[in-house]
C-alpha atoms as a PDB file:
ATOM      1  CA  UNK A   1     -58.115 -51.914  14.257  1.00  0.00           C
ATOM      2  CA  UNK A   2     -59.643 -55.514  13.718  1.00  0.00           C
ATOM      3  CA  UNK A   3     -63.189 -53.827  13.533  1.00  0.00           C
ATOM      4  CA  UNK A   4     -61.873 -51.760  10.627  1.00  0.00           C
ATOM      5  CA  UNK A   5     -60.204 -54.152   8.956  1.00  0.00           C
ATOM      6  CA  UNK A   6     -63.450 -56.904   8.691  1.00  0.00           C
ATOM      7  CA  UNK A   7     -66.107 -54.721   9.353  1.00  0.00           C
ATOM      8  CA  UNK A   8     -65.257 -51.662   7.694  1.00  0.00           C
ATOM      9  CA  UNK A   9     -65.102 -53.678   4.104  1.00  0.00           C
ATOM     10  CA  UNK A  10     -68.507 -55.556   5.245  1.00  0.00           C
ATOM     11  CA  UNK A  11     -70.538 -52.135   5.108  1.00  0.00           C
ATOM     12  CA  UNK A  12     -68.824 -50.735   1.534  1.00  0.00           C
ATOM     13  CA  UNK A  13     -69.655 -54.385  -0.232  1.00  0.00           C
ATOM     14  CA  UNK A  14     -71.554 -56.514   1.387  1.00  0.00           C
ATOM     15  CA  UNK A  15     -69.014 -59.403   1.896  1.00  0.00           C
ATOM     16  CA  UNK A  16     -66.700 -60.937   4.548  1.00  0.00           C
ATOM     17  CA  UNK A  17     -63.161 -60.593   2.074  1.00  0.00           C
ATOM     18  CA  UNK A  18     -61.349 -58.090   0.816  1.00  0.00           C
ATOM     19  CA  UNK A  19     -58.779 -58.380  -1.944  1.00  0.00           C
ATOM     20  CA  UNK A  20     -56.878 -61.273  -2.947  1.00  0.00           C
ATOM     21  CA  UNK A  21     -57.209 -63.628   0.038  1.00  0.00           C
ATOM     22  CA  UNK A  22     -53.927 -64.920   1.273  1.00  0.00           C
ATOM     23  CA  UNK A  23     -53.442 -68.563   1.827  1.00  0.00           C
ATOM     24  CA  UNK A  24     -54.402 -69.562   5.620  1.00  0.00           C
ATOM     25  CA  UNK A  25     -51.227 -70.793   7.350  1.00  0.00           C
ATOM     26  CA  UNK A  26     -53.123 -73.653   9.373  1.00  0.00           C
ATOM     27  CA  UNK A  27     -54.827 -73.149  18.845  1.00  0.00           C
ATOM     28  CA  UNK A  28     -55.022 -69.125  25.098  1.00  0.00           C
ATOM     29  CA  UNK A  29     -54.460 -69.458  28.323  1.00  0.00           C
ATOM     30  CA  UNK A  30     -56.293 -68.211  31.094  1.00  0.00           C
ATOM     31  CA  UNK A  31     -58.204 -69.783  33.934  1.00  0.00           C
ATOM     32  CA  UNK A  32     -61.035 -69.646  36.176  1.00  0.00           C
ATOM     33  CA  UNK A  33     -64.560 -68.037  36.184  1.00  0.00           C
ATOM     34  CA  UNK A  34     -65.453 -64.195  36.511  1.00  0.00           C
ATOM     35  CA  UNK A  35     -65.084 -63.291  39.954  1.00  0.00           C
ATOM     36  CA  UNK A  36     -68.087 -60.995  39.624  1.00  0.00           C
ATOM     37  CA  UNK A  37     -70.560 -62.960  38.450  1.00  0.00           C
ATOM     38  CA  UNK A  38     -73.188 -60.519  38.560  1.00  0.00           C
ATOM     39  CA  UNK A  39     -73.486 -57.093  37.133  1.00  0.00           C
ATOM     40  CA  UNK A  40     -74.541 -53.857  38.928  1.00  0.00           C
ATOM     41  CA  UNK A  41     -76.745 -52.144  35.898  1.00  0.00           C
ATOM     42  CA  UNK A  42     -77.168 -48.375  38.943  1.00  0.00           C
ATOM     43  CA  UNK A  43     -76.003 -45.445  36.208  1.00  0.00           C
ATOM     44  CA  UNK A  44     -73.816 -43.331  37.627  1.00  0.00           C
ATOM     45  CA  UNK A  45     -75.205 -39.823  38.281  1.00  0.00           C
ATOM     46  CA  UNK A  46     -76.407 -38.347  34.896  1.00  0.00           C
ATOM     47  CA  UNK A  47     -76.267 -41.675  32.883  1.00  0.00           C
ATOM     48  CA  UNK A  48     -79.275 -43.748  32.114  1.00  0.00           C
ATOM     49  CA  UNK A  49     -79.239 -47.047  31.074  1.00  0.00           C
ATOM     50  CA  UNK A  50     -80.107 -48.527  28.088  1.00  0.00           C
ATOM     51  CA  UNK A  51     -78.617 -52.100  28.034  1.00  0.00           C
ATOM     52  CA  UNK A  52     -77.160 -54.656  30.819  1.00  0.00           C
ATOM     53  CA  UNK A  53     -77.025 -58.003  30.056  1.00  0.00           C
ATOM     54  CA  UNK A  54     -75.141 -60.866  32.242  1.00  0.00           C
ATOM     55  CA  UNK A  55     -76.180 -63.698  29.911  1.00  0.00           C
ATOM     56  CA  UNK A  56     -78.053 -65.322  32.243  1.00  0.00           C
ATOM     57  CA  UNK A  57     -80.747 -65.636  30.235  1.00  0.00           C
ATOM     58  CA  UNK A  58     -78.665 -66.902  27.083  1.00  0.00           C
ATOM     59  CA  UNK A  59     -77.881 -64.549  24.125  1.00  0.00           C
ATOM     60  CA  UNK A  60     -80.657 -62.089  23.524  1.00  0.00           C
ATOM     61  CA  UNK A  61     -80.865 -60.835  19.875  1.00  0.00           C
ATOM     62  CA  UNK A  62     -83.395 -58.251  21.017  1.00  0.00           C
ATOM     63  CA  UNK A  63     -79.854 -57.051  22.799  1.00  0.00           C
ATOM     64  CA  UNK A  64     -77.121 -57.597  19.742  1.00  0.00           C
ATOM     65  CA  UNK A  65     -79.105 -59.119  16.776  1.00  0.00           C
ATOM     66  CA  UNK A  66     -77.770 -61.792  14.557  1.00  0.00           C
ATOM     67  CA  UNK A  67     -73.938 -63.135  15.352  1.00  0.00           C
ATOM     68  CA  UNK A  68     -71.529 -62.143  12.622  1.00  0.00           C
ATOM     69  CA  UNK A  69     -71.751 -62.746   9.387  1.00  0.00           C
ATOM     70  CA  UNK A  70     -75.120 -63.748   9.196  1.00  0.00           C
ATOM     71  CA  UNK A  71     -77.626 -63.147   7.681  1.00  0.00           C
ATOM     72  CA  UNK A  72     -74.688 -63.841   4.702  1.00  0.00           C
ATOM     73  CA  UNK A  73     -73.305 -67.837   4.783  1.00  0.00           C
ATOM     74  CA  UNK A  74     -69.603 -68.465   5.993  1.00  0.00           C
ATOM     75  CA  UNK A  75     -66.961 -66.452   4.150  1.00  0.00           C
ATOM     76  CA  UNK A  76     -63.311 -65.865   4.374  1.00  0.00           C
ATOM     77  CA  UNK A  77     -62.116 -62.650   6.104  1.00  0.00           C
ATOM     78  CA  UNK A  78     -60.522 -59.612   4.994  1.00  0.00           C
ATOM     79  CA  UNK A  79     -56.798 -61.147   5.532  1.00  0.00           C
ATOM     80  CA  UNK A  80     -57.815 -64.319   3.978  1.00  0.00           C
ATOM     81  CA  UNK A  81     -56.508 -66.559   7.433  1.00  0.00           C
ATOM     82  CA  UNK A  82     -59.581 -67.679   9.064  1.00  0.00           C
ATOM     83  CA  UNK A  83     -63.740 -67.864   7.858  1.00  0.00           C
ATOM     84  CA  UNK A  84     -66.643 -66.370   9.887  1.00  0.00           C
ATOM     85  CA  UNK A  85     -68.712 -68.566  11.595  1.00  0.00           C
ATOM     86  CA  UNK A  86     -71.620 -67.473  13.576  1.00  0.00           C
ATOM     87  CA  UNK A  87     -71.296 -71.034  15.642  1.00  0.00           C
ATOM     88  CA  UNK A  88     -68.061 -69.392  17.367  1.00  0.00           C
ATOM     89  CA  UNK A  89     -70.283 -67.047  19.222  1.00  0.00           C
ATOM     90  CA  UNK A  90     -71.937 -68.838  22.041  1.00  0.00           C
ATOM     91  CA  UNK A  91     -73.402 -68.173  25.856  1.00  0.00           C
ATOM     92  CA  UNK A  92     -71.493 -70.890  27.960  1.00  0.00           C
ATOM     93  CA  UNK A  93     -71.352 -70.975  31.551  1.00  0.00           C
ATOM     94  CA  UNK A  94     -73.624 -67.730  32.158  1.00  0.00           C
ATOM     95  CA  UNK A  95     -70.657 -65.663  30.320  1.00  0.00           C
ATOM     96  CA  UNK A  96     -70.734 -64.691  26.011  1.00  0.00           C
ATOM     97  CA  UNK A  97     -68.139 -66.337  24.415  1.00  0.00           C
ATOM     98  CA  UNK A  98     -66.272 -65.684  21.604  1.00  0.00           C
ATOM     99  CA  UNK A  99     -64.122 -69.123  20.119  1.00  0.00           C
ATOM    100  CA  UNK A 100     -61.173 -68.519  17.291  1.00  0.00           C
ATOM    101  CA  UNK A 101     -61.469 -72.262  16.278  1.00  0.00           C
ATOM    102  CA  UNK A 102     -58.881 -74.493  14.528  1.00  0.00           C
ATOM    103  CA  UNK A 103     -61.084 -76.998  12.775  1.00  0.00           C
ATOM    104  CA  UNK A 104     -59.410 -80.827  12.028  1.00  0.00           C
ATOM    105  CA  UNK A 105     -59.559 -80.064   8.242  1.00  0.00           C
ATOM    106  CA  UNK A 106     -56.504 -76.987   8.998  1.00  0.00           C
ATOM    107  CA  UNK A 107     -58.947 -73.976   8.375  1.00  0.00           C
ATOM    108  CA  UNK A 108     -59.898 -71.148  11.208  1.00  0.00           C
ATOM    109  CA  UNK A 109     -62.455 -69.675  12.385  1.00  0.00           C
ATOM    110  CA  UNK A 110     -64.110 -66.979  14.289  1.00  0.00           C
ATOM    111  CA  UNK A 111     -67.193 -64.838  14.741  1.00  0.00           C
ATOM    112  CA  UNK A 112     -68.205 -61.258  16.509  1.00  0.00           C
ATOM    113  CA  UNK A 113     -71.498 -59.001  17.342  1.00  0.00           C
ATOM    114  CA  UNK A 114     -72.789 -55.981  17.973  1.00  0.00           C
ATOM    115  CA  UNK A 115     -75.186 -53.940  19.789  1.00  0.00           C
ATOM    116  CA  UNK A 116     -75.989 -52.364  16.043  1.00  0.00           C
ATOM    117  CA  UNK A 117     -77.728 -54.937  14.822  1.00  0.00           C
ATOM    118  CA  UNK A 118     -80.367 -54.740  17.223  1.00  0.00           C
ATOM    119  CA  UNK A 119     -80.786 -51.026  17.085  1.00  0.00           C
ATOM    120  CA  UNK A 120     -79.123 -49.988  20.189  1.00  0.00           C
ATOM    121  CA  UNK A 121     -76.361 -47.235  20.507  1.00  0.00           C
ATOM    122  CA  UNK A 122     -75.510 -44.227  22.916  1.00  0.00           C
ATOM    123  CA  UNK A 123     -74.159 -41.005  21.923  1.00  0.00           C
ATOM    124  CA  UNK A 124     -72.172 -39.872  24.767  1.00  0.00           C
ATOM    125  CA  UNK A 125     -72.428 -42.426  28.206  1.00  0.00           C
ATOM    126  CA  UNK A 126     -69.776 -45.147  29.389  1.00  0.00           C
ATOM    127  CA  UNK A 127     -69.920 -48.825  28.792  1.00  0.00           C
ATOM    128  CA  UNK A 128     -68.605 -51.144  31.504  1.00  0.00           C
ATOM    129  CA  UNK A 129     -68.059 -55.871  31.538  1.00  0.00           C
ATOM    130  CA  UNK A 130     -65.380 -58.020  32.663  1.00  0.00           C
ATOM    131  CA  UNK A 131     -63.180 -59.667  30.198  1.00  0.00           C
ATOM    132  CA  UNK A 132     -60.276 -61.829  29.323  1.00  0.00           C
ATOM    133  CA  UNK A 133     -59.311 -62.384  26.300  1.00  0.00           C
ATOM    134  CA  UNK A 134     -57.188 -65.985  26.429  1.00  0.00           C
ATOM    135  CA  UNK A 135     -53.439 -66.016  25.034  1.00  0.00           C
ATOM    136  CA  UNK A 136     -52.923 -67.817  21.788  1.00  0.00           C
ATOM    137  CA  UNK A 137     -49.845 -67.067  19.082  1.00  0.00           C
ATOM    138  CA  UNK A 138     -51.819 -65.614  16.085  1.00  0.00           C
ATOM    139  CA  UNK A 139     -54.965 -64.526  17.687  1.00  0.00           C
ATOM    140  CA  UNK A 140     -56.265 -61.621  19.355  1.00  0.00           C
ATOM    141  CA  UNK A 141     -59.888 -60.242  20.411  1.00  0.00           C
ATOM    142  CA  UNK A 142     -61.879 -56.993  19.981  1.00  0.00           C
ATOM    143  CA  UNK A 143     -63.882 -55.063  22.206  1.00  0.00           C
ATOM    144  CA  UNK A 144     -64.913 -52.084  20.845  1.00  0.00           C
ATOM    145  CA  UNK A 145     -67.525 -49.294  19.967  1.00  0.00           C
ATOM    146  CA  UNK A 146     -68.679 -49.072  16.549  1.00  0.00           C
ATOM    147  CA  UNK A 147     -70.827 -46.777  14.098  1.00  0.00           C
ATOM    148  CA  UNK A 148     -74.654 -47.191  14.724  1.00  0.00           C
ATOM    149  CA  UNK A 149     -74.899 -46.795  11.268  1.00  0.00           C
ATOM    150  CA  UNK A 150     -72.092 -49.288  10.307  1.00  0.00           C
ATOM    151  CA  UNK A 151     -70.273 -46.681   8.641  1.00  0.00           C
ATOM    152  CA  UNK A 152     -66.487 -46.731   9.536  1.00  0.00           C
ATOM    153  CA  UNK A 153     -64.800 -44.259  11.123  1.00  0.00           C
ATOM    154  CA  UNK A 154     -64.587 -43.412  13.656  1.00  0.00           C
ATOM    155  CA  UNK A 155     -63.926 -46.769  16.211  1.00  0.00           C
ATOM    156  CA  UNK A 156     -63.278 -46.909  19.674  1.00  0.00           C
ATOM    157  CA  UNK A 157     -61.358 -49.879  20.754  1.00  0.00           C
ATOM    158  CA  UNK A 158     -61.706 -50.202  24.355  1.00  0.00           C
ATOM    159  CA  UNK A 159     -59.841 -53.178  24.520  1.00  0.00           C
ATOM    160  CA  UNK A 160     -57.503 -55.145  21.699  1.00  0.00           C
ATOM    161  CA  UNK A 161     -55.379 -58.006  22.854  1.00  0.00           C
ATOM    162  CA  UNK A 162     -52.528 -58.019  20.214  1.00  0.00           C
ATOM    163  CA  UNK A 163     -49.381 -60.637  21.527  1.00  0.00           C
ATOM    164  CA  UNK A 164     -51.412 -60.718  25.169  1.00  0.00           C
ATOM    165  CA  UNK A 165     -50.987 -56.851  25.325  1.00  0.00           C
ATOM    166  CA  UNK A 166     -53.882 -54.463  25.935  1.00  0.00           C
ATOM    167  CA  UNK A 167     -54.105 -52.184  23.198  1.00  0.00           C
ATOM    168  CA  UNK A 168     -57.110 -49.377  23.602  1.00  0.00           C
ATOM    169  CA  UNK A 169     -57.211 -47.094  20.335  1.00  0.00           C
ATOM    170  CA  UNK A 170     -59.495 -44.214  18.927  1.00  0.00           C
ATOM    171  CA  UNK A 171     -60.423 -44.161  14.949  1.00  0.00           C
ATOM    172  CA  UNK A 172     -61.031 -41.038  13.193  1.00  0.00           C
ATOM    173  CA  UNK A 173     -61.447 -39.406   9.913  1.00  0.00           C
ATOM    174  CA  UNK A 174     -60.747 -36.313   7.778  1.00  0.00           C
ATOM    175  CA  UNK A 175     -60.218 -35.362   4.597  1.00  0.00           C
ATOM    176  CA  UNK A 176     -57.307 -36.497   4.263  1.00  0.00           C
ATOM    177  CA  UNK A 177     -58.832 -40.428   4.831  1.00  0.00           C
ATOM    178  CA  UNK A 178     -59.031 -42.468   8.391  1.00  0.00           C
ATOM    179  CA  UNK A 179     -56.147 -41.897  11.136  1.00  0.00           C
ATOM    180  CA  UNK A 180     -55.966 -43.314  14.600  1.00  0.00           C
ATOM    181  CA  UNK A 181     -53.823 -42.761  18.172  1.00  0.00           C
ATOM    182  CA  UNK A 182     -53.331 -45.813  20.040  1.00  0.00           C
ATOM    183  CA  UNK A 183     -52.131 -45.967  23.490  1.00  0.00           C
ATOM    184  CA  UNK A 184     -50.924 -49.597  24.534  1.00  0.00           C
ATOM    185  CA  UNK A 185     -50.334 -51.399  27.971  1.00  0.00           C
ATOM    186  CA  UNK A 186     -48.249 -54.029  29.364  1.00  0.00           C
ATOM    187  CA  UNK A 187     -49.149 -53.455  32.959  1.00  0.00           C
ATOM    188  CA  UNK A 188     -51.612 -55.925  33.279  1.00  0.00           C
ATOM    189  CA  UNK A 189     -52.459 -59.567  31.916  1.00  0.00           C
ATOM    190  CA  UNK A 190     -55.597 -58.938  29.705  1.00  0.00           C
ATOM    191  CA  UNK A 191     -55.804 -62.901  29.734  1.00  0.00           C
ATOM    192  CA  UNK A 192     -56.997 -62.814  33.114  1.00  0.00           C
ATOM    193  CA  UNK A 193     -60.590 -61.571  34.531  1.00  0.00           C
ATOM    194  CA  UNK A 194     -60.156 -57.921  34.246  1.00  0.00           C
ATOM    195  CA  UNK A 195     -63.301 -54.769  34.739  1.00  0.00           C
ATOM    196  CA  UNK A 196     -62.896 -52.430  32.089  1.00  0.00           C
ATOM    197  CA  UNK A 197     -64.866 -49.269  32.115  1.00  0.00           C
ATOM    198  CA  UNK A 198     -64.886 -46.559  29.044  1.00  0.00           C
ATOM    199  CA  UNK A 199     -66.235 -43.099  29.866  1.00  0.00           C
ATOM    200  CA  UNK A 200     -67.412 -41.179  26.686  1.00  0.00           C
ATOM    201  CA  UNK A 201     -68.150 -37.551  27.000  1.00  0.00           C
ATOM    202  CA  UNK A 202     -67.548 -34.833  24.260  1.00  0.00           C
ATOM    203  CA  UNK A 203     -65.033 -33.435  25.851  1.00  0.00           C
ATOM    204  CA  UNK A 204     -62.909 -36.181  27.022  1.00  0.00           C
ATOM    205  CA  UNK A 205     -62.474 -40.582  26.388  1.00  0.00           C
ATOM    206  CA  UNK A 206     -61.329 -42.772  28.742  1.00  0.00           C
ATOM    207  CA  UNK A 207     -61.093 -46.138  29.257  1.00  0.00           C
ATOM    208  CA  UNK A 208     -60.065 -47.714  33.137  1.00  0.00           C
ATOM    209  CA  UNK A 209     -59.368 -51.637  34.099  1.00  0.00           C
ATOM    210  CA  UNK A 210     -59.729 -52.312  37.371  1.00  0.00           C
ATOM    211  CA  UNK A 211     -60.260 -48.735  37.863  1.00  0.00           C
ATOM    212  CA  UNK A 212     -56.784 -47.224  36.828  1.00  0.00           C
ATOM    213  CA  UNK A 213     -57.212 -45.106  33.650  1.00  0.00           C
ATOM    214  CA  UNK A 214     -55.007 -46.556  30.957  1.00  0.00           C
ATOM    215  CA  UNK A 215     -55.816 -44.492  28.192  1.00  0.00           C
ATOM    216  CA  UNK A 216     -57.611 -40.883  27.720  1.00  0.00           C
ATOM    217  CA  UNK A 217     -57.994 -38.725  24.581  1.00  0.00           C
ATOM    218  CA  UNK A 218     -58.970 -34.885  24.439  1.00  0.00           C
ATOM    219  CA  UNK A 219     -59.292 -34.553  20.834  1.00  0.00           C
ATOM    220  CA  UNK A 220     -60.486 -36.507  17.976  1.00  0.00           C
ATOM    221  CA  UNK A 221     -63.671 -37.747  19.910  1.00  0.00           C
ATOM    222  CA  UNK A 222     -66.134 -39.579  18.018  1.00  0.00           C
ATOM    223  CA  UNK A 223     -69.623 -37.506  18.500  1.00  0.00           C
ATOM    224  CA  UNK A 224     -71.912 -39.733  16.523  1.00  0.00           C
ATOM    225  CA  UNK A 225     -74.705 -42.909  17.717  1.00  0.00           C
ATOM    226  CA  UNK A 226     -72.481 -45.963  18.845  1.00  0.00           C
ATOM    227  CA  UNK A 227     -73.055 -49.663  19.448  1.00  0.00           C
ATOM    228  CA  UNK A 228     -70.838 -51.974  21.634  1.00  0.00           C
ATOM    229  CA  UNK A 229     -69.421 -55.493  20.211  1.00  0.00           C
ATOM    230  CA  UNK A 230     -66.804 -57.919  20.082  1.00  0.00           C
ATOM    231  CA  UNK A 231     -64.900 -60.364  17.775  1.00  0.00           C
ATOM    232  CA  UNK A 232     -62.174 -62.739  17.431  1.00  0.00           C
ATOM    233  CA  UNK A 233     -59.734 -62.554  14.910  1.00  0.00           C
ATOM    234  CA  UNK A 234     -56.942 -64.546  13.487  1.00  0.00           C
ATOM    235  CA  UNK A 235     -53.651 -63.438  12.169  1.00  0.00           C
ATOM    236  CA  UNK A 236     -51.897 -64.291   8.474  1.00  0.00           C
ATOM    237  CA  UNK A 237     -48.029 -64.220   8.527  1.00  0.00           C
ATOM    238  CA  UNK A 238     -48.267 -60.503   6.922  1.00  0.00           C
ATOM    239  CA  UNK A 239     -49.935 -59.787  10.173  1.00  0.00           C
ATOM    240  CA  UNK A 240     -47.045 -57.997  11.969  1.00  0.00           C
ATOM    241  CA  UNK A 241     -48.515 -56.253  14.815  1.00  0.00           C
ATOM    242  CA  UNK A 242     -50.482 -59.154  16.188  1.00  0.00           C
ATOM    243  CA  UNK A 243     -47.216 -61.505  16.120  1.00  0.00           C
ATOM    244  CA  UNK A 244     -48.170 -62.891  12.848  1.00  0.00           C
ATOM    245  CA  UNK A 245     -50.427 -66.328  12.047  1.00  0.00           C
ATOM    246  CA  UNK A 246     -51.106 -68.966  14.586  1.00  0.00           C
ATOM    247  CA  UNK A 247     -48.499 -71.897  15.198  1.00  0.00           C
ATOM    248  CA  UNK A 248     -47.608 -75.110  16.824  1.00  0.00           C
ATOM    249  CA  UNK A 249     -48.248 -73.354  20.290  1.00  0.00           C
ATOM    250  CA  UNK A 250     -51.654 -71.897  19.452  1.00  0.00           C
ATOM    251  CA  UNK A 251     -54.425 -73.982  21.144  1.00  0.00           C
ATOM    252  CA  UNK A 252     -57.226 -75.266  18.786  1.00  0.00           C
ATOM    253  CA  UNK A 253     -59.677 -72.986  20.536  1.00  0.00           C
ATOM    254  CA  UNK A 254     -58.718 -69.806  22.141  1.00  0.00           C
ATOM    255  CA  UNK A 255     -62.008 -68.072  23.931  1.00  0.00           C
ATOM    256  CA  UNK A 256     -62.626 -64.647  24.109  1.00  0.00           C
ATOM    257  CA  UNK A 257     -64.629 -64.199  27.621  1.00  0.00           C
ATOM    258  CA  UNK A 258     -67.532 -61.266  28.006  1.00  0.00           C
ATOM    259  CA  UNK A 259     -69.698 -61.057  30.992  1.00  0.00           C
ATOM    260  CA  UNK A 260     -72.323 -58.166  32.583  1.00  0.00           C
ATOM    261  CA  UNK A 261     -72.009 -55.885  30.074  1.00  0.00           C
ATOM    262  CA  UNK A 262     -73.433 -52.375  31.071  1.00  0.00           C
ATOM    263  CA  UNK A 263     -74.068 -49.644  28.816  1.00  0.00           C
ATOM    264  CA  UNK A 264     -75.543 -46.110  30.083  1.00  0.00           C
ATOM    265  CA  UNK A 265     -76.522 -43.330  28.067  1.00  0.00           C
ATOM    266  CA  UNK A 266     -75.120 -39.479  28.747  1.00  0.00           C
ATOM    267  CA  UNK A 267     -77.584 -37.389  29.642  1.00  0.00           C
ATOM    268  CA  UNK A 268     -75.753 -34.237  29.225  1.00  0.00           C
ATOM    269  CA  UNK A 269     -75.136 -33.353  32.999  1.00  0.00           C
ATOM    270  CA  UNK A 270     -71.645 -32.392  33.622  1.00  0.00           C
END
C-alpha cells in the first residue's frame, strides 16, 4: 500500500506528489543489533540465487541503484506530510537503514530503494532478511516486491508496519482497476529483530517470520519480473489506517532496520 501510493504516481509522471499536497502536521522503539549478523545466501533446492547482500561492504548500487528519488531533487510525497530525501537511506552498523527524519525546521522526511533500479528481479523464487521496523506514532515502513518494470500493479508487501502491526498484502489488477487482499498480524512485535521469508511460486504466496506462515494467497498471484525494496513513510492526519500523522510521542528519527537480504530465483522444479 505505501509502494502504491508514492511509487505508483512516480512511474505515470515523473514526480514525487500527487494532487493537492496537504499541509505537513510537524519522532520508534526497538533495541539491540540483529542477532544474525550474517546471512546464509545456500538456495534452497530448485532456487538459484541472484542477489545476497549483508551490507558489509556498504550500499552497493550495482545491487539497488540510486536511493529514492534521485536522480530527481527532494520533493514532497504523494500525501503531502513528509519530502524524499535520498540522505535517509544509509548503511550503518553493517545493517541498511532506512531514517523517517523530523528535521529542526518542522518538515519530514524519508527515502526508499529498490532492486529495480539496478536491473535485478526474479519471476517466481523467495526472498528472505531480518528486519524491524522501529515504533513511532505516524510512521510506518515498507518491505515489499515491486514491478521490474515500475509499472504498478501488482505489489507484494511482505511486510508493512502500520500502528506497530505487521501487515503483509498482495496488489492486483483487472479491468475493473487495482484491488488488493491483505492479511494482518498482531502476533508478533515487528519492532523487534524478526526473519521474514516470502515464497513465490505460481501456484501459491507465502510469506513466514520466524518460520510460522502468516499469510498465503492461492489466487491473484503476480506472474511478472519483480524487484525487492523498502521505504519509510510518514502519515498526514487523513491517514487513517496508519494511526494518522506523527505527534508529540513520535521520536525525531524512527529507523527502519534491513540486514542479509537473500533473493533466489525459481527455477521451475516443483
Amino acid at each position: 500500500a505505501l509502494a502504491a501510493q508514492v511509487m505508483a504516481n512516480y512511474e505515470a509522471t515523473g514526480q514525487w506528489s500527487v494532487g493537492t499536497p496537504s499541509t505537513p502536521p510537524g519522532s520508534g522503539s526497538g533495541t539491540g543489533s540483529n542477532p544474525n549478523p550474517n546471512p546464509n545466501p545456500t538456495p534452497d533446492p530448485g532456487f538459484t540465487v541472484v542477489l545476497s547482500d549483508d551490507f558489509s561492504n556498504g550500499y552497493l548500487q550495482s545491487h539497488w541503484g540510486d536511493p529514492f528519488p534521485l536522480p530527481w531533487p527532494p520533493g514532497p510525497s504523494a500525501n503531502g506530510a513528509y519530502i524524499w530525501d535520498p540522505n535517509d537511506v544509509q548503511v550503518r552498523d553493517g545493517e541498511m537503514q532506512i531514517t523517517m527524519t523530523h528535521h529542526p525546521d518542522g518538515h519530514w522526511s524519508t527515502s526508499g530503494f529498490n532492486s529495480f533500479k539496478a536491473g535485478i528481479s526474479i519471476t517466481y523464487g523467495t526472498v528472505e532478511f531480518d528486519a524491524k521496523v522501529e515504533h513511532g506514532q505516524g510512521t510506518a515502513g515498507g518491505i515489499l516486491m515491486w514491478p521490474a518494470d515500475d509499472t504498478f500493479p501488482p505489489e507484494i508487501d511482505i511486510l508493512e508496519t502500520p500502528m506497530n502491526q505487521a501487515l503483509f498484502n498482495v496488489h492486483w489488477g483487472d479491468s475493473n482497476g487495482s484491488h488488493h487482499d491483505p492479511i494482518s498480524s498482531t502476533a508478533f512485535d515487528p519492532s523487534q529483530w524478526h526473519h521474514y521469508k516470502m515464497t513465490w511460486l505460481p501456484d501459491s504466496l507465502t510469506i513466514a517470520v520466524d518460520g510460522v506462515v502468516y499469510a498465503q494467497w492461492t489466487s491473484h498471484i503476480p506472474d511478472v519480473p519483480m524487484s525487492f525494496g523498502a521505504l519509510g513513510f510518514v502519515g498526514s492526519p487523513w491517514d487513517g489506517w496508519m494511526g494518522g500523522a506523527p505527534d508529540s510521542t513520535t521520536p525525531s528519527v524512527v529507523t527502519l532496520h534491513l540486514d542479509n537480504v537473500v533473493m533466489s530465483q525459481w527455477n521451475g522444479i516443483a
